[in-house]
C-alpha atoms as a PDB file:
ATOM      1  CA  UNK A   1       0.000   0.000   0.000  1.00  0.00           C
ATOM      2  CA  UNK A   2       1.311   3.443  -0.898  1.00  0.00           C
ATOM      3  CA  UNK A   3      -0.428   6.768   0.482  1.00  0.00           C
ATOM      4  CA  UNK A   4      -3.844   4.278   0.813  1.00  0.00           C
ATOM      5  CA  UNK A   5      -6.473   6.967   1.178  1.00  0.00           C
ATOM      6  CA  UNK A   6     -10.283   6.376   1.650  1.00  0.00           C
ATOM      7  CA  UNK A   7     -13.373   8.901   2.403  1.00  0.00           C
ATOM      8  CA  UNK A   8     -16.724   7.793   2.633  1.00  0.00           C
ATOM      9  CA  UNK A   9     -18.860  11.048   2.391  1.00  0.00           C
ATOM     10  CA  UNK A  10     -17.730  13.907   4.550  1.00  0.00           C
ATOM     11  CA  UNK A  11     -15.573  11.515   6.751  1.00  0.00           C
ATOM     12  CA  UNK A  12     -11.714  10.373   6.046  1.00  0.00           C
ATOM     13  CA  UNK A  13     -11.888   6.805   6.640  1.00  0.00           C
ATOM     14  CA  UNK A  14      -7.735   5.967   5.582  1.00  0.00           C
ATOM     15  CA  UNK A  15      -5.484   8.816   5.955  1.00  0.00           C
ATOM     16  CA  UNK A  16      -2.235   7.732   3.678  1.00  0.00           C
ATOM     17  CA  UNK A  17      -1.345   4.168   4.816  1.00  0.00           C
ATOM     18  CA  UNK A  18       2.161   2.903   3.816  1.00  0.00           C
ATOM     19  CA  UNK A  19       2.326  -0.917   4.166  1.00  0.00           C
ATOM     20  CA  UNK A  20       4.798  -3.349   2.613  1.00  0.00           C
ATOM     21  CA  UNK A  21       3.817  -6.896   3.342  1.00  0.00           C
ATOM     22  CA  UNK A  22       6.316  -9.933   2.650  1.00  0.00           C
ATOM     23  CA  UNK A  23       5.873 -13.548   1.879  1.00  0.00           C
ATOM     24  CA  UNK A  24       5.309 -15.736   4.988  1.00  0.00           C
ATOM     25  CA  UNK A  25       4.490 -13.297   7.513  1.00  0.00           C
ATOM     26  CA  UNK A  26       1.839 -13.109  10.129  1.00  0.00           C
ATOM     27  CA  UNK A  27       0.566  -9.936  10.266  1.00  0.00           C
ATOM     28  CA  UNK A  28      -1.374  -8.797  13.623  1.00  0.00           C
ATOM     29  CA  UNK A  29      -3.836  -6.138  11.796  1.00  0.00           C
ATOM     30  CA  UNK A  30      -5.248  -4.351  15.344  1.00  0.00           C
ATOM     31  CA  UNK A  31      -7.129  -0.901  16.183  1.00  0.00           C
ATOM     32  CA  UNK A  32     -10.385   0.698  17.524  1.00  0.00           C
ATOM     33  CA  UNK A  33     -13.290  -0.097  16.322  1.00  0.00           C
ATOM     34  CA  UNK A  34     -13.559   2.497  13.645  1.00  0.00           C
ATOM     35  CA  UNK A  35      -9.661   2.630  12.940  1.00  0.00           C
ATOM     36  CA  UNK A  36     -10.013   1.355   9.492  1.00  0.00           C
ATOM     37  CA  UNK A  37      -8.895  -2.166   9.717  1.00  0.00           C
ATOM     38  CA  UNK A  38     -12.107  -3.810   7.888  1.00  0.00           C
ATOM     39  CA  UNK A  39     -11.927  -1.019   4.969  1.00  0.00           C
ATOM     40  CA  UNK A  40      -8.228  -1.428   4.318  1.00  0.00           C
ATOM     41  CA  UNK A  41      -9.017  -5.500   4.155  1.00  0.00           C
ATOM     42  CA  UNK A  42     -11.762  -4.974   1.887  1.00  0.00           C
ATOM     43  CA  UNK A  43      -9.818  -2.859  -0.229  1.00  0.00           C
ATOM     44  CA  UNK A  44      -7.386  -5.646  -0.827  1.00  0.00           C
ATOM     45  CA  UNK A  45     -10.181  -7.950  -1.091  1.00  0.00           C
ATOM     46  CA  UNK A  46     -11.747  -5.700  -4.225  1.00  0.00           C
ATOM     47  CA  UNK A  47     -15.215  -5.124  -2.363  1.00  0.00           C
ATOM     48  CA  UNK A  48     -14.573  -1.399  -1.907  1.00  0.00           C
ATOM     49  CA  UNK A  49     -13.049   0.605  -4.435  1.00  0.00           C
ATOM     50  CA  UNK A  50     -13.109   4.618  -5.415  1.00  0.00           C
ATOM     51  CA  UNK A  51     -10.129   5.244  -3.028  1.00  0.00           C
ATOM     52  CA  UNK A  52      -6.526   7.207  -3.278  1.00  0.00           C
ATOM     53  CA  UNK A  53      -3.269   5.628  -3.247  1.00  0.00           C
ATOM     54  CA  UNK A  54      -2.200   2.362  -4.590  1.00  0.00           C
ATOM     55  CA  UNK A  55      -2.362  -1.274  -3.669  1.00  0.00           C
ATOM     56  CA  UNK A  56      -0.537  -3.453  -5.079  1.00  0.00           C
ATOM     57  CA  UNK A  57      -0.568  -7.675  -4.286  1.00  0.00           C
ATOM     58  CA  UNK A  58       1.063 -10.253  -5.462  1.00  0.00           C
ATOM     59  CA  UNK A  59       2.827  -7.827  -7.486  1.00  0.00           C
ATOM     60  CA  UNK A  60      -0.587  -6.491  -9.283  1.00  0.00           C
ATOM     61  CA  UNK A  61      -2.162  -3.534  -8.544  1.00  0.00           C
ATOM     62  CA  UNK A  62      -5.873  -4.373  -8.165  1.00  0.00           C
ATOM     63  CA  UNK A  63      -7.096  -1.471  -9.399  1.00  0.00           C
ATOM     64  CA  UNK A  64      -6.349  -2.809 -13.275  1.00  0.00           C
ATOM     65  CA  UNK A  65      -9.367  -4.589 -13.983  1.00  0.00           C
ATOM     66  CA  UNK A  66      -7.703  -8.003 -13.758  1.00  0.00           C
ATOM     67  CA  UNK A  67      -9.517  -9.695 -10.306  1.00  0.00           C
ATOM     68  CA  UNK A  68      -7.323 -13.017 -10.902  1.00  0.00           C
ATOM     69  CA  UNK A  69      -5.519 -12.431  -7.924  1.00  0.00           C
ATOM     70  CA  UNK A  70      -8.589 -13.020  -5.613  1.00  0.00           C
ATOM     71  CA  UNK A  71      -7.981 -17.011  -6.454  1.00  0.00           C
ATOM     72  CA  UNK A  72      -5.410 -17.091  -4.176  1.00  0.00           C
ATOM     73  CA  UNK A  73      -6.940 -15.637  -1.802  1.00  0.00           C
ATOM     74  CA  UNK A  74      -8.771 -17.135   1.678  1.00  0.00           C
ATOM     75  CA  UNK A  75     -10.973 -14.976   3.822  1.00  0.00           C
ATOM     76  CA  UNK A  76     -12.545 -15.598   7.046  1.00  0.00           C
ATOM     77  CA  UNK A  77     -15.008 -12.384   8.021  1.00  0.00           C
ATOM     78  CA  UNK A  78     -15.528 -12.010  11.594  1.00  0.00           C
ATOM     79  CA  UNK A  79     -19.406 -11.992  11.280  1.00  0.00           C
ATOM     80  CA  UNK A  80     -19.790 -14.524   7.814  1.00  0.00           C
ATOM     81  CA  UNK A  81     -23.825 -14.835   6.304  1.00  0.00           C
ATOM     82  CA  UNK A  82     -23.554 -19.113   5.889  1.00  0.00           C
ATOM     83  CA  UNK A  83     -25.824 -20.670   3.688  1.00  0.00           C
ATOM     84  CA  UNK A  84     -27.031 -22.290   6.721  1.00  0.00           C
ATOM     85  CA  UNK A  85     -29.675 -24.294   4.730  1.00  0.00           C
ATOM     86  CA  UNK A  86     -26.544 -26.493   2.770  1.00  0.00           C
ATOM     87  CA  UNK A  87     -24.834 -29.277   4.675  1.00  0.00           C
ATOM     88  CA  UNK A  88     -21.415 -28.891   5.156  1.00  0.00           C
ATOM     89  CA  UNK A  89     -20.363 -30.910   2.761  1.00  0.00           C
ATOM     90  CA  UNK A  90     -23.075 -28.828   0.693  1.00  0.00           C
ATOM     91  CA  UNK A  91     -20.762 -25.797   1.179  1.00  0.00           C
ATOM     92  CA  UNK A  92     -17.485 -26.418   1.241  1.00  0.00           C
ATOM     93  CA  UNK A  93     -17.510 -27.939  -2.034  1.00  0.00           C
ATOM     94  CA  UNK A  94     -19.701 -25.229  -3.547  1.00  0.00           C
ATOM     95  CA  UNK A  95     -17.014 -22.743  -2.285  1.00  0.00           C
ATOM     96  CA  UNK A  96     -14.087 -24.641  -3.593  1.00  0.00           C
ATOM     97  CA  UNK A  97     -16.024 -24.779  -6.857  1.00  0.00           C
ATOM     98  CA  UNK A  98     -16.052 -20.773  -6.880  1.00  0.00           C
ATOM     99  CA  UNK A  99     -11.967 -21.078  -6.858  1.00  0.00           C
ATOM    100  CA  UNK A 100     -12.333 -23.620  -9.999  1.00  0.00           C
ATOM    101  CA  UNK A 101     -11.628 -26.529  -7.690  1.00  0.00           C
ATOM    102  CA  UNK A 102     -12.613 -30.244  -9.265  1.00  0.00           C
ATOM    103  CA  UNK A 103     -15.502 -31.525  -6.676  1.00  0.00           C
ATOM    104  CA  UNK A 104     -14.046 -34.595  -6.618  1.00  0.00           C
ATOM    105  CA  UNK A 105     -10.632 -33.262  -5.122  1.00  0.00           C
ATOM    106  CA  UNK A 106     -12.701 -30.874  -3.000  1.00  0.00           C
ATOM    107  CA  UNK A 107     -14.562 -33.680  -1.999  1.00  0.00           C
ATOM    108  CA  UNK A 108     -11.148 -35.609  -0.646  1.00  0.00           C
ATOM    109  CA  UNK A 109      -9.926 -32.328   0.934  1.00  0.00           C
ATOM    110  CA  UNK A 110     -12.950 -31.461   2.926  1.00  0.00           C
ATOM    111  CA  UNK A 111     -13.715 -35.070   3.841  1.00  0.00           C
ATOM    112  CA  UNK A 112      -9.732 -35.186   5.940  1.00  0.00           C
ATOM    113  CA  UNK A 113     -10.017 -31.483   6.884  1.00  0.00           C
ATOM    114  CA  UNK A 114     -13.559 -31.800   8.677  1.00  0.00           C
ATOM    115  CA  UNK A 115     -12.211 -35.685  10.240  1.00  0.00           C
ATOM    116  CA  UNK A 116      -8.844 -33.563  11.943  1.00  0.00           C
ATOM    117  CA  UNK A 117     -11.501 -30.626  13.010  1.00  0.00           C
ATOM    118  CA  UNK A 118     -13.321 -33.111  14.901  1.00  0.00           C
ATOM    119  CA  UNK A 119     -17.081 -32.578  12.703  1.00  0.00           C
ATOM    120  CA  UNK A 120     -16.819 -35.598  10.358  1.00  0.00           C
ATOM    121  CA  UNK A 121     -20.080 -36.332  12.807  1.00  0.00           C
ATOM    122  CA  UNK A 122     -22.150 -33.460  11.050  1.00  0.00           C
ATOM    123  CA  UNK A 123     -20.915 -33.385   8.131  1.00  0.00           C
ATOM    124  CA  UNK A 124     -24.011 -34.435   6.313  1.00  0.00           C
ATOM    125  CA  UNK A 125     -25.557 -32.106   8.638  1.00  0.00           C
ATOM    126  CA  UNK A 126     -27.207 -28.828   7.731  1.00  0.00           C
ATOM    127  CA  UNK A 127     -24.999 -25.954   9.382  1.00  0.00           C
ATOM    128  CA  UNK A 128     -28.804 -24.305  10.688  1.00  0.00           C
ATOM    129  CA  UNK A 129     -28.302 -27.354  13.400  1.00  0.00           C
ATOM    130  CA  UNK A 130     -24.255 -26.102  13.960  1.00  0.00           C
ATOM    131  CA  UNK A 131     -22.935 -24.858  17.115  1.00  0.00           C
ATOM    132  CA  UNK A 132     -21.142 -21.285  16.711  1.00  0.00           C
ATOM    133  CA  UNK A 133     -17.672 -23.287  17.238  1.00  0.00           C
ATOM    134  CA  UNK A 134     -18.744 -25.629  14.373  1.00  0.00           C
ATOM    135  CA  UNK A 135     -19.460 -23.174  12.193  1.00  0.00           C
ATOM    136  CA  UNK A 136     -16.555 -21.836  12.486  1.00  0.00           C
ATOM    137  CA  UNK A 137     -14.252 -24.774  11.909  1.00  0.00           C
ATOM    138  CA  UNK A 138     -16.444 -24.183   8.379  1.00  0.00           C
ATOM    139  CA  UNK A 139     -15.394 -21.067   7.354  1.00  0.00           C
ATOM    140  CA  UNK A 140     -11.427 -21.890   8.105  1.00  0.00           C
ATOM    141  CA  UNK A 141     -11.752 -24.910   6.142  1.00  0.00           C
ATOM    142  CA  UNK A 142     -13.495 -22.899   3.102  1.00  0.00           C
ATOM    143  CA  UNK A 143     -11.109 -20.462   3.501  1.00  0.00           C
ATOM    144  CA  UNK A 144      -8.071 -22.828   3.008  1.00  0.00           C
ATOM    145  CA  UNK A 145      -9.977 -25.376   0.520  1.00  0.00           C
ATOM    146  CA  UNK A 146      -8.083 -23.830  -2.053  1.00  0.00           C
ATOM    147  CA  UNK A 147      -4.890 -23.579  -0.592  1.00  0.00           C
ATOM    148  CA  UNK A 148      -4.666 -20.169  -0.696  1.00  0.00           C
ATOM    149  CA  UNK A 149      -1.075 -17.860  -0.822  1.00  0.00           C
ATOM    150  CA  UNK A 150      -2.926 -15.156   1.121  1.00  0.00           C
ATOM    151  CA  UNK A 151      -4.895 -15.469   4.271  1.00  0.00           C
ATOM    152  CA  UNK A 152      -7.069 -12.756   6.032  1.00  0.00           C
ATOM    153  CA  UNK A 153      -8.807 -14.011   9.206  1.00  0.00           C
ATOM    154  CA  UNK A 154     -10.626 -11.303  11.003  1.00  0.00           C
ATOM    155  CA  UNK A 155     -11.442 -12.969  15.061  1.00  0.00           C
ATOM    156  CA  UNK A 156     -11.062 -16.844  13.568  1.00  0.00           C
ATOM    157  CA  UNK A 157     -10.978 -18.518  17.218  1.00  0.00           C
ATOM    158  CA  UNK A 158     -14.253 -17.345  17.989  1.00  0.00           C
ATOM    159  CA  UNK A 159     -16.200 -20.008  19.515  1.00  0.00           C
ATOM    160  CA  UNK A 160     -13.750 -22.466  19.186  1.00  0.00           C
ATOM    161  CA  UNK A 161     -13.016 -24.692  22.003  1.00  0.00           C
ATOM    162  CA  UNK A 162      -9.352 -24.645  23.670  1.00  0.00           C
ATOM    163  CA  UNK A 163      -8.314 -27.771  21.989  1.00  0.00           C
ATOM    164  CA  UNK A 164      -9.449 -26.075  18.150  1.00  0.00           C
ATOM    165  CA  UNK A 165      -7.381 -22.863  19.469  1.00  0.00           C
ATOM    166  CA  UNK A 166      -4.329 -24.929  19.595  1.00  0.00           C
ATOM    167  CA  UNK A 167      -4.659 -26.423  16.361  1.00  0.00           C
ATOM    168  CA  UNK A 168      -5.693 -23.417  14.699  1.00  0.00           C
ATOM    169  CA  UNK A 169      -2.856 -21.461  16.026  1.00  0.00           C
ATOM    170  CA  UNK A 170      -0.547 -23.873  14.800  1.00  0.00           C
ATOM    171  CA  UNK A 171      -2.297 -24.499  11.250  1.00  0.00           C
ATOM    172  CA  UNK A 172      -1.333 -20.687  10.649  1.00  0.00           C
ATOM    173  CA  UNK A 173       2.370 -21.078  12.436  1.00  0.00           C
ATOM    174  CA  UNK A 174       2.524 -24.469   9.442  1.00  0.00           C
ATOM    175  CA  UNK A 175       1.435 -21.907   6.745  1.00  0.00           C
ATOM    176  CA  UNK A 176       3.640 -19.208   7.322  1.00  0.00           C
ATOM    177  CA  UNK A 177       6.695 -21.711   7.569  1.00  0.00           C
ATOM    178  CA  UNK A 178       5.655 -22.700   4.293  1.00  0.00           C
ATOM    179  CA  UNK A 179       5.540 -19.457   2.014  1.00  0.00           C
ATOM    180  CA  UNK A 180       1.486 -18.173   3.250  1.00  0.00           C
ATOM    181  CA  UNK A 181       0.970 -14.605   4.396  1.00  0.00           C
ATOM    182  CA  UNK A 182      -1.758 -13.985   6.946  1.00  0.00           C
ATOM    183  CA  UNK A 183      -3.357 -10.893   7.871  1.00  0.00           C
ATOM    184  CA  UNK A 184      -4.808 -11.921  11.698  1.00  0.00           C
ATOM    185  CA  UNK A 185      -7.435  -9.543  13.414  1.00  0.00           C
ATOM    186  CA  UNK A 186      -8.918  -9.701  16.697  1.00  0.00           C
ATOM    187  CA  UNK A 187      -9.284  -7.761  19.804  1.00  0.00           C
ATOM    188  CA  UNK A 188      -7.472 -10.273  21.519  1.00  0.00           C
ATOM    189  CA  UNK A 189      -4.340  -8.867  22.413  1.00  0.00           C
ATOM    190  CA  UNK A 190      -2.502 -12.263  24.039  1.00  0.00           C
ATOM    191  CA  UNK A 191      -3.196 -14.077  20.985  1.00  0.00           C
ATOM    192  CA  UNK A 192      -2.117 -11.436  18.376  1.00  0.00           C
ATOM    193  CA  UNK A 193       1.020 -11.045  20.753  1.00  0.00           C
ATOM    194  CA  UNK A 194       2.094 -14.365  20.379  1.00  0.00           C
ATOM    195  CA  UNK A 195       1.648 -15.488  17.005  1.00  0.00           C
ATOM    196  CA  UNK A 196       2.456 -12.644  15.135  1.00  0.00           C
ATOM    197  CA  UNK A 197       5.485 -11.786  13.386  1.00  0.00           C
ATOM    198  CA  UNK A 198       4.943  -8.073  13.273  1.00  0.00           C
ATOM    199  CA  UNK A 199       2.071  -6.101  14.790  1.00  0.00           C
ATOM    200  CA  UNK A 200       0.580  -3.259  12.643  1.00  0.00           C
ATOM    201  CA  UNK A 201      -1.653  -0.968  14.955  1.00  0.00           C
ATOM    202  CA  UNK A 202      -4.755   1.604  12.976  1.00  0.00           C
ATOM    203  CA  UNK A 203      -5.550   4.495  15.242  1.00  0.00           C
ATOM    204  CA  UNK A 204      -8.084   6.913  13.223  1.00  0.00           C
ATOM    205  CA  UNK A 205      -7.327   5.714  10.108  1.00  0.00           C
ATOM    206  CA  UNK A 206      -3.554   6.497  10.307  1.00  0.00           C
ATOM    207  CA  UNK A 207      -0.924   3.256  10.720  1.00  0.00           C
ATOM    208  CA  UNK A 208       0.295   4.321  14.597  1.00  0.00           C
ATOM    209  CA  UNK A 209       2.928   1.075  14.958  1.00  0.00           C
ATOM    210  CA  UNK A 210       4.799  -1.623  13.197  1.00  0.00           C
ATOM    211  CA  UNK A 211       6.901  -3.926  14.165  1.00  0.00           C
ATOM    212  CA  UNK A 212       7.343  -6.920  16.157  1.00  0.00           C
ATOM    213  CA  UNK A 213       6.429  -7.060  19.683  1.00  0.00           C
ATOM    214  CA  UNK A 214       9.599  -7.367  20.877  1.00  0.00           C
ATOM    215  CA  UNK A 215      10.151  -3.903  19.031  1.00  0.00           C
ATOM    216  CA  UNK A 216       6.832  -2.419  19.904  1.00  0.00           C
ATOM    217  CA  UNK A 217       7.526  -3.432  23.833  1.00  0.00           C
ATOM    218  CA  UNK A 218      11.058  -1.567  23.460  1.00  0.00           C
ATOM    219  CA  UNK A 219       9.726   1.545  22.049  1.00  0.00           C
ATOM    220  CA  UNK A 220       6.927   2.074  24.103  1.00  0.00           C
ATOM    221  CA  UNK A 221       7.924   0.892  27.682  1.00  0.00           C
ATOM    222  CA  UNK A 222       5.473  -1.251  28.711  1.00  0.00           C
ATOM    223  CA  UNK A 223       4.835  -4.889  29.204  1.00  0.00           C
ATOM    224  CA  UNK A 224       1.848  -6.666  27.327  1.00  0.00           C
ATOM    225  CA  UNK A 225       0.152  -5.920  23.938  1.00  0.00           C
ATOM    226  CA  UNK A 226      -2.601  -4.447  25.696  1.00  0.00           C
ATOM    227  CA  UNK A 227      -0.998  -1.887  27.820  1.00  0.00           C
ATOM    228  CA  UNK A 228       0.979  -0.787  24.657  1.00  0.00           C
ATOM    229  CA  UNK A 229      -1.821  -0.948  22.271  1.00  0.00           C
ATOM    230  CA  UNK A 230      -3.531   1.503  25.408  1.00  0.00           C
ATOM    231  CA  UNK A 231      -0.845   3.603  25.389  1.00  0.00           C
ATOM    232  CA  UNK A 232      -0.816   4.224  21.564  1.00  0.00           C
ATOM    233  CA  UNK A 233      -4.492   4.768  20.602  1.00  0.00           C
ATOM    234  CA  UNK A 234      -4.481   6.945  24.207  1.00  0.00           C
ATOM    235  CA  UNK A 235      -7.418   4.758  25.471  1.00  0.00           C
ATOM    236  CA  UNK A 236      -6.477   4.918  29.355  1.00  0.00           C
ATOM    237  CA  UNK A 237      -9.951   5.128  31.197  1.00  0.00           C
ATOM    238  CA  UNK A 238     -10.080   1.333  31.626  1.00  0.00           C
ATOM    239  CA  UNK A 239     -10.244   1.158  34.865  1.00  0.00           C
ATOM    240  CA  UNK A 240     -12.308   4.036  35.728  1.00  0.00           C
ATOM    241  CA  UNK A 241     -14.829   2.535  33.858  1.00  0.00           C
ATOM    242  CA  UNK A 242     -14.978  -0.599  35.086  1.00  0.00           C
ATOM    243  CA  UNK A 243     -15.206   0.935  38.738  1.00  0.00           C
ATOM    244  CA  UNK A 244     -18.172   2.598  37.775  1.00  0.00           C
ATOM    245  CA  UNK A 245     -19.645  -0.069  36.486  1.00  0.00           C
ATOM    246  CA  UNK A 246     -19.401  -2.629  39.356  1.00  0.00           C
ATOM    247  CA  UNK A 247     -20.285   0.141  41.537  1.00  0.00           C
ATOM    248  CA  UNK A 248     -23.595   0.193  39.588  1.00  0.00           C
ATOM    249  CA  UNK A 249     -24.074  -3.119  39.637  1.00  0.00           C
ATOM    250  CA  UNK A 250     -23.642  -3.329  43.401  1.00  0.00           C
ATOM    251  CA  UNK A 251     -25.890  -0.298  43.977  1.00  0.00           C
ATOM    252  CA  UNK A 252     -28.862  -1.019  46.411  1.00  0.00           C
ATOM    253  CA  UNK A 253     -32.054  -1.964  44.375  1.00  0.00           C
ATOM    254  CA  UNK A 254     -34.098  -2.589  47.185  1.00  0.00           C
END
């Protein structure tokens, strides 16, 4: 990205991100609610366009018609509208269809990947009748069907049970090793801090940090992800807050 720019209306969304992303890096993408994270990923992802700058992936910049690039993509929204009426089986292999995929070889890919997620059991089973956690183990294994070069996962572990948030964790440590670059977003701060190989921080729409957290820790003083990603978006009423709120909840109602 180069001077990445975007207004929606009146308000300035991106104010001229820089980003150079290399092969085989996880990326922690954090900020505010609001700081621009989802727009910059959708810009990459070609569902928003009209903005300044350039972006460039995989050597292409996107903005040149040619939307080839999103093949080697995998995406895994935080908040994803399922086709919860298909079976699972229903929908990964229409998915890996989209990406050109034989259903046959689909078929043998999502048959292994379900059996090591632990939902062979269901997979027959229409995802209306899924758990949130089993759901979820869906939309990873969509999102990888295709064995993509390029990951985004926006809050991934969500729902999953400790055992899946093990495995997932190192699934994506496996894929970097091997050549994959992942763009990981959550509000999770110990996760992001420990699987990340650098840590690039939105505040207001403006890139505020980058680096690893070794780096980010030596720059800014202070101990945990959290406390620095406090410090930087100037967020420091934490605990005022919460003492107001337990002192409301322990007010008299009698």
């Amino acid at each position: 990205m180069k001077n990445l720019t975007k207004d929606f209306g009146s308000k300035r969304v991106l104010t001229g991100v820089d980003l150079k992303v290399h092969e085989g890096e996880i990326i922690g993408y954090i900020g505010p609610n609001g700081a621009g994270k989802s727009t910059t990923v959708k810009i990459m992802l070609g569902l928003i366009d009209d903005y300044f700058g350039d972006v460039s992936i995989f050597g292409q910049d996107i903005a040149n018609g040619d939307s080839t690039y999103k093949r080697r993509i995998g995406y895994v929204p935080e908040t994803a509208d399922l086709y919860e009426n298909l079976t699972a089986k229903e929908y990964i292999t229409f998915i890996g269809e989209l990406y050109g995929i034989e259903p046959e070889i689909v078929e043998q890919k999502a048959k292994k990947m379900v059996q090591l997620f632990g939902i062979e059991d269901v997979y027959h089973s229409r995802i209306s009748s899924f758990s949130k956690g089993m759901k979820q183990k869906v939309l990873i294994i969509s999102s990888l069907i295709h064995n993509p070069d390029l990951l985004f996962l926006d809050e991934p572990l969500s729902g999953l049970d400790a055992n899946s948030v093990m495995v997932v964790k190192e699934i994506l440590a496996k894929l970097a090793a091997d050549g994959k670059t992942i763009f990981y977003s959550s509000h999770i701060m110990e996760v992001v801090e420990k699987i990340s190989h650098r840590i690039i921080l939105l505040a207001d729409g403006k890139l505020v940090a980058d680096g690893s957290f070794e780096e980010l820790r030596e720059k800014n003083m202070e101990g945990s992800l959290e406390e620095i990603f406090n410090q930087l978006t100037g967020f420091d009423k934490h605990k005022a807050i919460a003492e107001e709120f337990v002192s409301v909840v322990q007010r008299d109602v009698t």
